[in-house]
N, C-alpha and C. Protein backbone atom coordinates (compact mmCIF):
# COMPACT_ATOMS: atom_id res chain seq x y z
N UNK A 1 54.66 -33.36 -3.43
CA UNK A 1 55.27 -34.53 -2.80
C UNK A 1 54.19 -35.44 -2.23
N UNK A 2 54.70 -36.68 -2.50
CA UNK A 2 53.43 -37.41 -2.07
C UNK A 2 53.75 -37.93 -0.12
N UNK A 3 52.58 -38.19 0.63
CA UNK A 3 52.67 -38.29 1.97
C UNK A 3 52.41 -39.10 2.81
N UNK A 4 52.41 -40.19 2.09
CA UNK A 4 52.41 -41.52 2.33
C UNK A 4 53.93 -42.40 2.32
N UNK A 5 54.01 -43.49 2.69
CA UNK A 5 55.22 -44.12 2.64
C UNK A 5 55.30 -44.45 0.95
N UNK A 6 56.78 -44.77 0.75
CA UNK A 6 57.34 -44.83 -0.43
C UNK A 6 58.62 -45.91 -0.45
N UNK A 7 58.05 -46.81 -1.12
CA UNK A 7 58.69 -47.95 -1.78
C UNK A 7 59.26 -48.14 -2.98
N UNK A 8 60.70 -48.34 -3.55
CA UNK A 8 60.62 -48.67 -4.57
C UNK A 8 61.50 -49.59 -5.21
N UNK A 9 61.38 -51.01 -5.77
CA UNK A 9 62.70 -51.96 -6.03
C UNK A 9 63.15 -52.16 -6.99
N UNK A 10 64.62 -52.14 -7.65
CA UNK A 10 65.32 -52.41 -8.17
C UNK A 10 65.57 -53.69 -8.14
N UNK A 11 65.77 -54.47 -9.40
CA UNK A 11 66.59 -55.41 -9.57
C UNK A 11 67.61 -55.95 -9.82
N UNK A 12 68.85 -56.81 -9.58
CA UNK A 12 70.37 -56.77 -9.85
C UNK A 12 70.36 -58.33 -10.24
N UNK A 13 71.16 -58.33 -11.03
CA UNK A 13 72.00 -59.71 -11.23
C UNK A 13 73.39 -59.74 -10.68
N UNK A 14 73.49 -60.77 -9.72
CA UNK A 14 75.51 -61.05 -9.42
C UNK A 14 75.31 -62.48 -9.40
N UNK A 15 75.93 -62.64 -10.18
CA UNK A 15 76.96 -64.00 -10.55
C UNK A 15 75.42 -64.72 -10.70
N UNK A 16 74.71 -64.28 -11.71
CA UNK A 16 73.68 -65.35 -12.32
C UNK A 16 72.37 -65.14 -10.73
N UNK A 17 72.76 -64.87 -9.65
CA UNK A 17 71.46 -64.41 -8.41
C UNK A 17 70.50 -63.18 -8.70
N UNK A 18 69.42 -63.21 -8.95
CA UNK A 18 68.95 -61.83 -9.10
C UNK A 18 68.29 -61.61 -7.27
N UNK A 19 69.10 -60.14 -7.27
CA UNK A 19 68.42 -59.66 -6.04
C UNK A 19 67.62 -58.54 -6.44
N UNK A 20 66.64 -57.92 -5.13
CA UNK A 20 66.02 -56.74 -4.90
C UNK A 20 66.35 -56.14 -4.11
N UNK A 21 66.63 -54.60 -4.22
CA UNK A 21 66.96 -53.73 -3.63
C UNK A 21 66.07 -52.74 -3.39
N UNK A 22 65.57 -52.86 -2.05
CA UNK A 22 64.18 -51.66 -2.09
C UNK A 22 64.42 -50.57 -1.26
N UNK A 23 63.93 -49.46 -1.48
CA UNK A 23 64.17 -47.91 -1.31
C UNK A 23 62.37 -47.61 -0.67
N UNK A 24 63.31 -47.69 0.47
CA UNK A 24 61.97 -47.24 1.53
C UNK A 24 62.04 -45.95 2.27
N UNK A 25 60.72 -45.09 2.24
CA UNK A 25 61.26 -44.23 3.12
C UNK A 25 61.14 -44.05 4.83
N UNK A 26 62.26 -43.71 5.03
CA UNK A 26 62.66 -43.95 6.11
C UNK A 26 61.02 -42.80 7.50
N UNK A 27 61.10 -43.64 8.09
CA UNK A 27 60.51 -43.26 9.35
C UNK A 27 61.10 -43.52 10.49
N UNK A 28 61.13 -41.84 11.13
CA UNK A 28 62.02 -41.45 12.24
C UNK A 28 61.91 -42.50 13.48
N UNK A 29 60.92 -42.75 13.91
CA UNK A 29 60.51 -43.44 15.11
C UNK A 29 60.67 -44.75 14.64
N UNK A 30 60.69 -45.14 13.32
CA UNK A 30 60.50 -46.91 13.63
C UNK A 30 62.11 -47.06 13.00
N UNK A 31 62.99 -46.75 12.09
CA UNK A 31 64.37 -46.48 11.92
C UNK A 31 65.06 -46.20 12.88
N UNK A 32 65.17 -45.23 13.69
CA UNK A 32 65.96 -44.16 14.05
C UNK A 32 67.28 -45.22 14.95
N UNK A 33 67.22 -46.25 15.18
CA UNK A 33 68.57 -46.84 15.28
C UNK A 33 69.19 -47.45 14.27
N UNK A 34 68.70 -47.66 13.31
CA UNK A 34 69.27 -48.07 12.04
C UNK A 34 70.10 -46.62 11.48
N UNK A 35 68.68 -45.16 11.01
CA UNK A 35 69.69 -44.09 10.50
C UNK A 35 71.44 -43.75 11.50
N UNK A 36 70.93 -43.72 12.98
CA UNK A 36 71.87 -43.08 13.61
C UNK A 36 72.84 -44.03 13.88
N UNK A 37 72.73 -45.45 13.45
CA UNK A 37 74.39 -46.53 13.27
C UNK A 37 74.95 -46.02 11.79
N UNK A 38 74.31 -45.87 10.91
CA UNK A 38 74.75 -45.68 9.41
C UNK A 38 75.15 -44.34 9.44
N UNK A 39 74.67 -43.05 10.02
CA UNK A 39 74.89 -41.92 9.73
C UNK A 39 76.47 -41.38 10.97
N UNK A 40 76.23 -42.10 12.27
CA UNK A 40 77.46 -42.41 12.71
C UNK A 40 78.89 -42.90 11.93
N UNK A 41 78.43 -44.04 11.37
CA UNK A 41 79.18 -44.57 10.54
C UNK A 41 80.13 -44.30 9.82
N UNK A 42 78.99 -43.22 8.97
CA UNK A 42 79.63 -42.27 8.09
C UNK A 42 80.57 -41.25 8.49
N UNK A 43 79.78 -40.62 9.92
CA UNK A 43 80.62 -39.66 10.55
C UNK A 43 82.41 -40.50 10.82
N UNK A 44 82.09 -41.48 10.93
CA UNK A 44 83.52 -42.00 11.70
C UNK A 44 84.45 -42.14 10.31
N UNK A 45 84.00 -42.82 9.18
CA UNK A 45 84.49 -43.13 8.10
C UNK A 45 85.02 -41.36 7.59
N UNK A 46 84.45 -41.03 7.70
CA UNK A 46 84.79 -39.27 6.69
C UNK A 46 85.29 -38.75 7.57
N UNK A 47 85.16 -38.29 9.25
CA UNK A 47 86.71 -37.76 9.74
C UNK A 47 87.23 -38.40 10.60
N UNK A 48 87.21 -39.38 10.77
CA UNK A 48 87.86 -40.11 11.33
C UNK A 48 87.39 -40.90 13.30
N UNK A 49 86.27 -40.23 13.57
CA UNK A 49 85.66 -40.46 14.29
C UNK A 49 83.85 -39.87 14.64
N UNK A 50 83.31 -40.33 15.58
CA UNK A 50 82.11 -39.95 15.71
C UNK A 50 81.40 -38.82 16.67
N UNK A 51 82.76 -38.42 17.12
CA UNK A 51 82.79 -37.94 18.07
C UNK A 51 81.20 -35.89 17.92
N UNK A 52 81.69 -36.00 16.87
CA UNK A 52 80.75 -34.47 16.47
C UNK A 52 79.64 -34.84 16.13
N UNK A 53 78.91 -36.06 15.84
CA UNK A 53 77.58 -36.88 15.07
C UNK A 53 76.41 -36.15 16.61
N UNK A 54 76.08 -35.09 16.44
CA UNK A 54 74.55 -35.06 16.98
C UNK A 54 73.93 -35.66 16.83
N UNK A 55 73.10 -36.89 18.03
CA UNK A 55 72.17 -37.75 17.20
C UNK A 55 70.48 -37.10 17.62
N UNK A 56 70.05 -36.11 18.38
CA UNK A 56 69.27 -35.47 18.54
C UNK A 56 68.84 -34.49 17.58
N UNK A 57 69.88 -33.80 17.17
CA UNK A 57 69.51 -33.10 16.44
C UNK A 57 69.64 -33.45 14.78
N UNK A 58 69.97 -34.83 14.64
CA UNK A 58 69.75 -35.24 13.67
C UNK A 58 68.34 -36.13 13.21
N UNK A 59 68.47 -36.60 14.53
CA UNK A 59 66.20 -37.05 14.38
C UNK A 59 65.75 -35.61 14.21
N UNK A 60 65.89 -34.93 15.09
CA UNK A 60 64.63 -33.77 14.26
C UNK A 60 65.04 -33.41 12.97
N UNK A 61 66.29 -33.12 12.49
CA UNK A 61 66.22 -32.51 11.25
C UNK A 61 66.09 -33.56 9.66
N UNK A 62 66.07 -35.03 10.46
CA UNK A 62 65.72 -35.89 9.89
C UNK A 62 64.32 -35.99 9.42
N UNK A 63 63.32 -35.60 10.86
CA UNK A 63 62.29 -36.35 10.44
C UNK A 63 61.90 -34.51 10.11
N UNK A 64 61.97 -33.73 10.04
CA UNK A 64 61.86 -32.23 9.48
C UNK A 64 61.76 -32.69 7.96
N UNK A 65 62.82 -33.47 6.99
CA UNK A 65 63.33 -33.32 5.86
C UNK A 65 62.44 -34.50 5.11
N UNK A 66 62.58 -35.50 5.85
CA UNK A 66 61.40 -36.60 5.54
C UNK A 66 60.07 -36.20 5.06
N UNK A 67 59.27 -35.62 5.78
CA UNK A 67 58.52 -34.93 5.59
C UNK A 67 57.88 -33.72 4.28
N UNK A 68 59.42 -33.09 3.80
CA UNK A 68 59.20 -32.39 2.67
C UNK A 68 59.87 -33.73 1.34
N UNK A 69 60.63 -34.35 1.64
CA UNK A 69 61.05 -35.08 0.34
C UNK A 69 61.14 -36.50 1.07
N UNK A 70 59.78 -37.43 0.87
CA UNK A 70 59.76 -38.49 1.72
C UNK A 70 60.60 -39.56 0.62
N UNK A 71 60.25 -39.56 -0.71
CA UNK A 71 61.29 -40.05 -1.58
C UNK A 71 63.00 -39.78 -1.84
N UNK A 72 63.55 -38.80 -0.76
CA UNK A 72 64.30 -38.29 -1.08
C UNK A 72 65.42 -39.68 0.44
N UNK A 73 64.32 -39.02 1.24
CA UNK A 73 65.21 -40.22 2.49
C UNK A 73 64.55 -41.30 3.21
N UNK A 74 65.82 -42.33 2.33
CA UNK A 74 65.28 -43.99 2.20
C UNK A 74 66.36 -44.76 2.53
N UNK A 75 66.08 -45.78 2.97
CA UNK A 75 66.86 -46.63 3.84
C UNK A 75 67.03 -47.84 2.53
N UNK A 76 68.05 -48.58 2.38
CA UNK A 76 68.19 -49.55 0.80
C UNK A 76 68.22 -50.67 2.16
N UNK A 77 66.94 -51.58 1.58
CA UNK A 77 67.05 -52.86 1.99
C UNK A 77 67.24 -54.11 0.81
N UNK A 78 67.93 -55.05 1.49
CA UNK A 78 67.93 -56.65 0.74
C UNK A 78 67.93 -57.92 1.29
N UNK A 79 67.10 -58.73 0.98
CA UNK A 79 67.35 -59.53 1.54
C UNK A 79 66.50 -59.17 2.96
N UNK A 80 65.74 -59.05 3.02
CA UNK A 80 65.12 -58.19 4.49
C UNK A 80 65.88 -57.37 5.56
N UNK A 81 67.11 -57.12 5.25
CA UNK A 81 68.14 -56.39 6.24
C UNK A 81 68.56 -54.99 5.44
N UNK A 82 68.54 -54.22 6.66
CA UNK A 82 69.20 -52.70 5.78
C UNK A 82 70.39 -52.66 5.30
N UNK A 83 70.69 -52.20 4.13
CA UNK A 83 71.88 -52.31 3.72
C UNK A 83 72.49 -51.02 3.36
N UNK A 84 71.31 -49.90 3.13
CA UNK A 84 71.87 -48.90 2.81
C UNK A 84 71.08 -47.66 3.26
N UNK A 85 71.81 -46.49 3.00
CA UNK A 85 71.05 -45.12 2.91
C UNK A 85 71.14 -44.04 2.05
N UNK A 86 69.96 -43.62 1.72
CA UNK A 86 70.47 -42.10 1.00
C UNK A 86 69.33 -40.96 1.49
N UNK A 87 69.82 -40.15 1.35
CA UNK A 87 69.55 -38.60 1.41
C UNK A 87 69.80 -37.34 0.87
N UNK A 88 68.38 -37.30 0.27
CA UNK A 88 68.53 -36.32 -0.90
C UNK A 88 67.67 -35.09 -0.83
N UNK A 89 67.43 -34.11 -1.64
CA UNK A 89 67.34 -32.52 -1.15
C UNK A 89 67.55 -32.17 -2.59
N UNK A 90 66.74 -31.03 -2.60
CA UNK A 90 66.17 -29.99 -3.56
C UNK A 90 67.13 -28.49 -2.93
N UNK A 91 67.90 -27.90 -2.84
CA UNK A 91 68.34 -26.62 -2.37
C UNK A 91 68.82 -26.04 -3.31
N UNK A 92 68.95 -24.34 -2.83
CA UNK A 92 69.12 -23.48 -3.58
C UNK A 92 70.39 -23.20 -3.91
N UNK A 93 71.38 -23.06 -4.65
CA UNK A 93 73.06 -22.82 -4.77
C UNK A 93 72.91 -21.82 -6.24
N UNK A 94 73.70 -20.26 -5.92
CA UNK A 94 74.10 -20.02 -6.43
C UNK A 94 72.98 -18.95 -8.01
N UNK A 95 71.52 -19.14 -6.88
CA UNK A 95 70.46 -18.77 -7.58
C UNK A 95 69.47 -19.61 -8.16
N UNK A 96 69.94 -21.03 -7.55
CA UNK A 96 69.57 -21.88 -9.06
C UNK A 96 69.07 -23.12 -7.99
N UNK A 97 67.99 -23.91 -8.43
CA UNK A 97 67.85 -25.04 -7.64
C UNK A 97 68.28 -25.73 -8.14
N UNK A 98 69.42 -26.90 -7.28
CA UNK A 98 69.92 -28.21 -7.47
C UNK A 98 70.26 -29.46 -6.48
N UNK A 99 69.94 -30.24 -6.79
CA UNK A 99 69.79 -31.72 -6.22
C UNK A 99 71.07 -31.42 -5.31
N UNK A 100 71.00 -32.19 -4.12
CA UNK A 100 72.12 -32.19 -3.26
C UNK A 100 71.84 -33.66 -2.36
N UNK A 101 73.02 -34.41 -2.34
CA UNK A 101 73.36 -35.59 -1.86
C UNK A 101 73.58 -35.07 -0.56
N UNK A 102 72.64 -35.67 0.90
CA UNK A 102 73.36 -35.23 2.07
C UNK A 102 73.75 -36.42 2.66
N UNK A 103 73.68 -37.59 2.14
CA UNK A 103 74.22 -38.86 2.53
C UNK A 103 74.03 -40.00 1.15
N UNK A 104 75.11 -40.85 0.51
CA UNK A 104 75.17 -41.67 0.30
C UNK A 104 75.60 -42.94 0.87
N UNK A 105 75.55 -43.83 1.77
CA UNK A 105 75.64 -45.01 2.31
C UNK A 105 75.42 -46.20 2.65
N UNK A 106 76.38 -46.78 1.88
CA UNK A 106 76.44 -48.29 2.30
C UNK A 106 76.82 -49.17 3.94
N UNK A 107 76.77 -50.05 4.32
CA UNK A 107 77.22 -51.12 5.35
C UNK A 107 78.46 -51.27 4.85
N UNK A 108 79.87 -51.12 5.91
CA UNK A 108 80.94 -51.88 5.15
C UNK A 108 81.25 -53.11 4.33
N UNK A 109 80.05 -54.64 4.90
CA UNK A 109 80.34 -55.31 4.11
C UNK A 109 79.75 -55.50 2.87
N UNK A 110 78.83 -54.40 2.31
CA UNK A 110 77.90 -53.74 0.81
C UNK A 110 79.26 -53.26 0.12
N UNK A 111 79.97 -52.37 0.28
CA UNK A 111 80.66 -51.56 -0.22
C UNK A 111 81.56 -52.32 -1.18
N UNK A 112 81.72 -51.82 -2.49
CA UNK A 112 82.63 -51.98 -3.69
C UNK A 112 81.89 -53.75 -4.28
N UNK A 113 80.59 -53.71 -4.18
CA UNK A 113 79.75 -54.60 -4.80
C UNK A 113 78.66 -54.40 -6.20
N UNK A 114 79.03 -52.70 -6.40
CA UNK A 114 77.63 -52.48 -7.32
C UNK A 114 76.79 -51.88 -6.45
N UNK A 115 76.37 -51.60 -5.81
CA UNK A 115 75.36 -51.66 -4.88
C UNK A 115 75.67 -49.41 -4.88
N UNK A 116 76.81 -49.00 -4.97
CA UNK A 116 76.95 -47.53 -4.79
C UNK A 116 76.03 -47.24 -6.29
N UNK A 117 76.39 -48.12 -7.34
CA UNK A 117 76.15 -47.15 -8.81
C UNK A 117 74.41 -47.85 -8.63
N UNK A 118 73.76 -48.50 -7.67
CA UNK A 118 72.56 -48.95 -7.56
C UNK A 118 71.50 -47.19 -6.94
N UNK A 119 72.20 -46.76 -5.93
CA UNK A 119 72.19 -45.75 -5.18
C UNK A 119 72.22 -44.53 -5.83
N UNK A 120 73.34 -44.54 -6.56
CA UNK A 120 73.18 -43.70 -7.76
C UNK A 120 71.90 -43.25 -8.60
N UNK A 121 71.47 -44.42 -9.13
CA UNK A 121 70.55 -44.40 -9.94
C UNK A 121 69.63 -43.94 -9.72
N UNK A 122 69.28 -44.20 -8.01
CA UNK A 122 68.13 -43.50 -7.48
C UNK A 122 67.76 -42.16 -7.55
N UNK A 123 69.57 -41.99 -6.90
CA UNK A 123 69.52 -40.26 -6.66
C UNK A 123 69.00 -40.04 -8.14
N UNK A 124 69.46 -40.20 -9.02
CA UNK A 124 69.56 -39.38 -10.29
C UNK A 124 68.00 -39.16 -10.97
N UNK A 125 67.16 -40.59 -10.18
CA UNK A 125 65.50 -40.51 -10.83
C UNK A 125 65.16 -39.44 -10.02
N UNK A 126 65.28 -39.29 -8.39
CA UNK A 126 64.88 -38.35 -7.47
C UNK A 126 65.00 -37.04 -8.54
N UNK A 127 66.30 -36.91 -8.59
CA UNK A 127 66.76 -35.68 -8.91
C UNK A 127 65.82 -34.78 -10.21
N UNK A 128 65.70 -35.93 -11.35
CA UNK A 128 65.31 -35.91 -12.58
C UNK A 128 63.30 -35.91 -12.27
N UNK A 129 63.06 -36.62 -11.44
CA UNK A 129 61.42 -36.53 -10.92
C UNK A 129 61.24 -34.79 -10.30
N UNK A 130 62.56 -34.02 -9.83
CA UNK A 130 62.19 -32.83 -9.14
C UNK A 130 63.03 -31.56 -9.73
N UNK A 131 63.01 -32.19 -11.22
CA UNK A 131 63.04 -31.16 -12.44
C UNK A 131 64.76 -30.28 -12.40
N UNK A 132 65.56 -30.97 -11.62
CA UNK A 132 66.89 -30.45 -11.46
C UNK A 132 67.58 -31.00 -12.50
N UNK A 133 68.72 -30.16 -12.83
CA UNK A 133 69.65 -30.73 -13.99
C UNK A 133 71.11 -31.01 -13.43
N UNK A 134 71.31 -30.36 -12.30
CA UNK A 134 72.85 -30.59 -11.65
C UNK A 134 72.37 -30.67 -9.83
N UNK A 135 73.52 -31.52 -9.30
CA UNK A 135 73.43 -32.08 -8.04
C UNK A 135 74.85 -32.22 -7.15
N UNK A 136 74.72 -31.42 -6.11
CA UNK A 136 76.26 -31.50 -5.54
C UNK A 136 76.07 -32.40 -4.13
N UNK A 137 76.93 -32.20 -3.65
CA UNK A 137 77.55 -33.14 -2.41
C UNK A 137 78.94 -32.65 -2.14
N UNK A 138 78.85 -32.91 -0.51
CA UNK A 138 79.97 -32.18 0.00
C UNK A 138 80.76 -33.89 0.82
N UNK A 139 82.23 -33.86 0.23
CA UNK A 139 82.96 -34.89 1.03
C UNK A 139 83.94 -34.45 1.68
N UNK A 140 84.04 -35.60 2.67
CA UNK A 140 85.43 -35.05 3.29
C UNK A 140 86.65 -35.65 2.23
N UNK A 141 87.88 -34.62 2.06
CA UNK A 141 88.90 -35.00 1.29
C UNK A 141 89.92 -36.05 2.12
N UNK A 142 89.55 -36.51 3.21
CA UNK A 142 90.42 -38.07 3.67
C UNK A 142 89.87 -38.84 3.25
N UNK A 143 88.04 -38.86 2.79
CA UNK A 143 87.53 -39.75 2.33
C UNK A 143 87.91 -40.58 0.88
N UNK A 144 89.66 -41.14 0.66
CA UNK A 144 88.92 -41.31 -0.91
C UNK A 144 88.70 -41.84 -1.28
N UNK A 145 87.58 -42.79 -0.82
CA UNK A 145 87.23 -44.24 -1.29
C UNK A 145 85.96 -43.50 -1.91
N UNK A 146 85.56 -42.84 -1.33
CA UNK A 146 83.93 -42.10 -1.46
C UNK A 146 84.53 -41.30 -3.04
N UNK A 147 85.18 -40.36 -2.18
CA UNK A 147 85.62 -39.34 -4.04
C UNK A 147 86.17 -39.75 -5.01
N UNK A 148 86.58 -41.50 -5.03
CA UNK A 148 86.94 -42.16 -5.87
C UNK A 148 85.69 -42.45 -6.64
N UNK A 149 84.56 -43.32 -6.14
CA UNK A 149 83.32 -43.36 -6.51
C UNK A 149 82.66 -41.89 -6.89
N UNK A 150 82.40 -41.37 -6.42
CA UNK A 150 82.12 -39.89 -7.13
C UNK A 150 82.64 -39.67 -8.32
N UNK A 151 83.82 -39.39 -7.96
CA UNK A 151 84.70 -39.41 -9.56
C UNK A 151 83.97 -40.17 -10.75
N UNK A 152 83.75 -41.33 -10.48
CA UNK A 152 83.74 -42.40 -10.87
C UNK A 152 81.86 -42.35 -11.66
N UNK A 153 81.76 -41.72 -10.86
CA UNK A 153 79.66 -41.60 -11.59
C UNK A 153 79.63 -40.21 -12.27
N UNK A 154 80.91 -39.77 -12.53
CA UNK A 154 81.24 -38.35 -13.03
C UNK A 154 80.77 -36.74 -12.68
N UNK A 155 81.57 -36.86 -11.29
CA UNK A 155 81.01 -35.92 -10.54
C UNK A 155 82.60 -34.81 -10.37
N UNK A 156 82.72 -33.66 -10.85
CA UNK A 156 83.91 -33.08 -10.28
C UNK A 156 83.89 -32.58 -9.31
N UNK A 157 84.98 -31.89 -8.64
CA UNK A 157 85.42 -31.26 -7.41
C UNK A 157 85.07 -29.64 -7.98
N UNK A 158 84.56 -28.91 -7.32
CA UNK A 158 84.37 -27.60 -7.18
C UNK A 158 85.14 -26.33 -6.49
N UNK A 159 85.23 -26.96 -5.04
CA UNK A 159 86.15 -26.44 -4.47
C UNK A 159 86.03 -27.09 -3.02
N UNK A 160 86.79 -26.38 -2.25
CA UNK A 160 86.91 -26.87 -0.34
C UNK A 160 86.10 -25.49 -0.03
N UNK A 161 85.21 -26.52 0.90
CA UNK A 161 83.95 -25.30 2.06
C UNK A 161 84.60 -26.09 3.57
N UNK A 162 83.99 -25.50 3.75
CA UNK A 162 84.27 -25.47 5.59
C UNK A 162 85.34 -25.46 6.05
N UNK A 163 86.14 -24.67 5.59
CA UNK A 163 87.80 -24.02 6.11
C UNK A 163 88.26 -25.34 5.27
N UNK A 164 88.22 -25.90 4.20
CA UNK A 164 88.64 -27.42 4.10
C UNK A 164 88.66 -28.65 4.54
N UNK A 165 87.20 -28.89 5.38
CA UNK A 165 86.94 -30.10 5.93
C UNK A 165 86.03 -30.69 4.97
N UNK A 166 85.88 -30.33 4.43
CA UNK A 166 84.98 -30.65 2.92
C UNK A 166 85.23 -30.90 1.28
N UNK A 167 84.92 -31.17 0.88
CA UNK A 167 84.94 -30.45 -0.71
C UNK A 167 83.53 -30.82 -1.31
N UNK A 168 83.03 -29.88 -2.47
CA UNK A 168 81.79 -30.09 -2.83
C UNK A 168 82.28 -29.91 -4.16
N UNK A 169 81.28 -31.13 -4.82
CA UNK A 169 81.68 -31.97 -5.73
C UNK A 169 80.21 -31.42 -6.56
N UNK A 170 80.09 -31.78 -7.94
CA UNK A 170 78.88 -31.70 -8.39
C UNK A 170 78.96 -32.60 -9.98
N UNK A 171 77.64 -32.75 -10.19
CA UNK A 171 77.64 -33.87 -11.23
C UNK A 171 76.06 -33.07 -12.17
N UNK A 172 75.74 -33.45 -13.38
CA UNK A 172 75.38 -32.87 -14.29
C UNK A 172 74.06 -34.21 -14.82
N UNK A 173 73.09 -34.34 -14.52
CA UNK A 173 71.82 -34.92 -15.30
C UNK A 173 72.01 -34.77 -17.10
């Protein structure tokens, strides 16, 4: 893994505009109110409030994870403003190493623009740069705007973990 910061931009066309979308990795101390509005966010969007979002123990295990996969967690900027996040991971399931999504996220007003199958793409170079062939992620099942999109980048349902506050989904390189 390399240990330096990590940049990388994509280009998009909408409606004849080409934008850039750059994939930075995130640093705990100069981020850390950007991750913990977006990762809140998320918490509120998937069960319905924010109320369980540790934000302490999510800087450390943030900047813990940063550290081993600095390409893995990156903040999507455009336009000079953050627009997005992802977080990605190498873990073990089942004997076998595979890619695992621990956050995909957009800003509400990003969402259902292109901008998820942009995110996508990333994960899937991450994934494909760290020699994995399959990649799961765990959603909440109130979420289904999210497991619609999942669905949708062709990812199935596996089963419900966490007494059913979950489901983990997985998708195939």
């Amino acid at each position: 893994m390399s240990s330096g910061p990590y940049c990388r931009r994509l280009y998009t066309e909408i409606c004849g505009v080409r934008r850039i979308l750059q994939f930075i990795t995130i640093n705990v101390e100069q981020h850390s109110n950007v991750v913990i509005k977006f990762r809140s966010d998320s918490f509120a969007v998937s069960f319905g409030d924010s109320s369980d979002f540790d934000k302490e123990n999510y800087l450390r295990s943030l900047k813990e994870k940063t550290t081993i996969y600095p390409e893995g967690f990156v903040l999507a900027k455009e336009d000079n403003r953050y627009v997005g996040q992802l977080e990605l991971s190498i873990r073990e399931y089942e004997g076998k190493d595979i890619g695992f999504v621990h956050l995909y996220y957009l800003t509400p007003e990003e969402r259902g623009k292109g901008k998820g199958q942009e995110l996508h793409d990333y994960a899937k170079e991450f994934f494909k740069n760290n020699h994995v062939s399959e990649f799961h992620l765990r959603v909440s099942p109130t979420n289904t705007a999210a497991m619609k999109f999942y669905r949708k980048i062709g990812m199935n349902e596996i089963g419900p973990e966490v007494n059913g506050k979950v489901v983990r989904m997985r998708a195939y390189l």
